[in-house]
C-alpha atoms as a PDB file:
ATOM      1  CA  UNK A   1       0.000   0.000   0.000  1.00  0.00           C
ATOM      2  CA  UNK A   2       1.242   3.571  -0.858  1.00  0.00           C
ATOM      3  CA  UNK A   3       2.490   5.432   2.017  1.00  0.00           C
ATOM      4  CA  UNK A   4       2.694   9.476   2.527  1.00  0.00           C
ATOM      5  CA  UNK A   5       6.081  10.582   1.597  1.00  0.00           C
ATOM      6  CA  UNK A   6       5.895  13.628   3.827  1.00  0.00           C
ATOM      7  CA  UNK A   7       3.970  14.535   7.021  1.00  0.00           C
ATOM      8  CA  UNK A   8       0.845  16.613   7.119  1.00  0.00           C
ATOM      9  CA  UNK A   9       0.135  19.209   8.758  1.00  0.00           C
ATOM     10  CA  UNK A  10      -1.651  19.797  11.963  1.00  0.00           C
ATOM     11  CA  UNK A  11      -4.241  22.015   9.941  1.00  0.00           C
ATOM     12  CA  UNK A  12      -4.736  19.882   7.253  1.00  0.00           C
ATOM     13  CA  UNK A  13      -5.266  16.859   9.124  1.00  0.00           C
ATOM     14  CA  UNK A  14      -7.898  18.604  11.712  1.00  0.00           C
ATOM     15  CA  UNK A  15      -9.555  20.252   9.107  1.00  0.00           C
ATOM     16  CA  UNK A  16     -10.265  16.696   6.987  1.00  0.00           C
ATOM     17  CA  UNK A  17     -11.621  15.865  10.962  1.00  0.00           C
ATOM     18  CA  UNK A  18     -13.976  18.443  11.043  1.00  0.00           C
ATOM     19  CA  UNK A  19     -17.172  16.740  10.199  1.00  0.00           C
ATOM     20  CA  UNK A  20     -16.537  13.979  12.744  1.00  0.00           C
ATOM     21  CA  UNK A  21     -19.117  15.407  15.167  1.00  0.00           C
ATOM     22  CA  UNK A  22     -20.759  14.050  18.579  1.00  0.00           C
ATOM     23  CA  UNK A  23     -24.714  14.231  17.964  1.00  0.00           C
ATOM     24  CA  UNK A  24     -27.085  14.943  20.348  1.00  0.00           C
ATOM     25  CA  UNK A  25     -29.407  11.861  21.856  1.00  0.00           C
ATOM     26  CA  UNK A  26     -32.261  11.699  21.104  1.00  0.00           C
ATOM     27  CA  UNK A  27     -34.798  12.345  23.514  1.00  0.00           C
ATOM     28  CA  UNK A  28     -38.184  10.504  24.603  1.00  0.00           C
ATOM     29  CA  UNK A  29     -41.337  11.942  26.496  1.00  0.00           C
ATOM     30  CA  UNK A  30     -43.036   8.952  28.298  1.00  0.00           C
ATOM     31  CA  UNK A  31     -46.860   8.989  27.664  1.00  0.00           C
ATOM     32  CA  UNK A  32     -47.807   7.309  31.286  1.00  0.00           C
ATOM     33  CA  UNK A  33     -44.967   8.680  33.666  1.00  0.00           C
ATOM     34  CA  UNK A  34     -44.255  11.655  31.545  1.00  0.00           C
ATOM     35  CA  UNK A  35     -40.579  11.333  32.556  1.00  0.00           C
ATOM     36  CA  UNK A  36     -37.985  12.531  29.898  1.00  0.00           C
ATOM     37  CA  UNK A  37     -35.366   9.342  28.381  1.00  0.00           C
ATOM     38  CA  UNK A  38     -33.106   8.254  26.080  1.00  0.00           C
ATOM     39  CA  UNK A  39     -35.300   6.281  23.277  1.00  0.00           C
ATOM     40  CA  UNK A  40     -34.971   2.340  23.483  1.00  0.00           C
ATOM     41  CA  UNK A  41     -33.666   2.635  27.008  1.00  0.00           C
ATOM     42  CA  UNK A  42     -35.310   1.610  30.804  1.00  0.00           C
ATOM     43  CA  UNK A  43     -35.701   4.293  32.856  1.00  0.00           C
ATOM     44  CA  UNK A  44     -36.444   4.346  36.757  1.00  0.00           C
ATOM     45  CA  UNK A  45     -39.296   6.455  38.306  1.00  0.00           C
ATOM     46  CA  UNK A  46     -40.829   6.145  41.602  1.00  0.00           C
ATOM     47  CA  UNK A  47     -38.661   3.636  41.846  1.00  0.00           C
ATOM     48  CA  UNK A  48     -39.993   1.540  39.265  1.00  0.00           C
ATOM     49  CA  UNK A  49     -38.161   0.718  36.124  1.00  0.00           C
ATOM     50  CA  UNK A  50     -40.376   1.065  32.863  1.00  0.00           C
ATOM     51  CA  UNK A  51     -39.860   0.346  29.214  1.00  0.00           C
ATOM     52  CA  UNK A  52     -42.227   1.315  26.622  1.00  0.00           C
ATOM     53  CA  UNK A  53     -44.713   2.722  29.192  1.00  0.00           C
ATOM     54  CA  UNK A  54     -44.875  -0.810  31.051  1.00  0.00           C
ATOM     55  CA  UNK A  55     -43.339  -1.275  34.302  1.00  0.00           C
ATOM     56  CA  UNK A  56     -40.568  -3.860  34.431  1.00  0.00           C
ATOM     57  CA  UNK A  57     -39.543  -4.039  37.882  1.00  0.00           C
ATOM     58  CA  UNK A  58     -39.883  -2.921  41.014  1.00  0.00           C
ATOM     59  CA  UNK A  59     -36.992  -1.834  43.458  1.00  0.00           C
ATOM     60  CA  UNK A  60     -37.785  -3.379  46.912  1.00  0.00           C
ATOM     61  CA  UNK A  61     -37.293  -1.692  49.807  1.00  0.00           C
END
């Protein structure tokens, strides 16, 4: 395989990075708790953990 000759530069290589960003999760509104969450993720409330609007599991005391 061919290999660079010469180094880059610090600005070329960042800039060729650039559109490598992070995005922002998505986030859910639940319809029966109304407790914000990541989409396709449990979430606890009142401790009770609920996925799509159904409870899972309790926590015991």
């Amino acid at each position: 395989m061919p290999n660079p000759k010469h180094r880059h530069s610090k600005a070329r290589s960042r800039s060729r990075r650039t559109h490598y960003k992070a995005e922002e999760p998505t986030i859910a509104v639940c319809s029966v708790t109304g407790e914000t969450h990541l989409y396709h993720r449990a979430y606890w409330h009142d401790n009770k953990l609920y996925y799509k609007g159904k409870v899972v599991m309790e926590k015991s005391a």
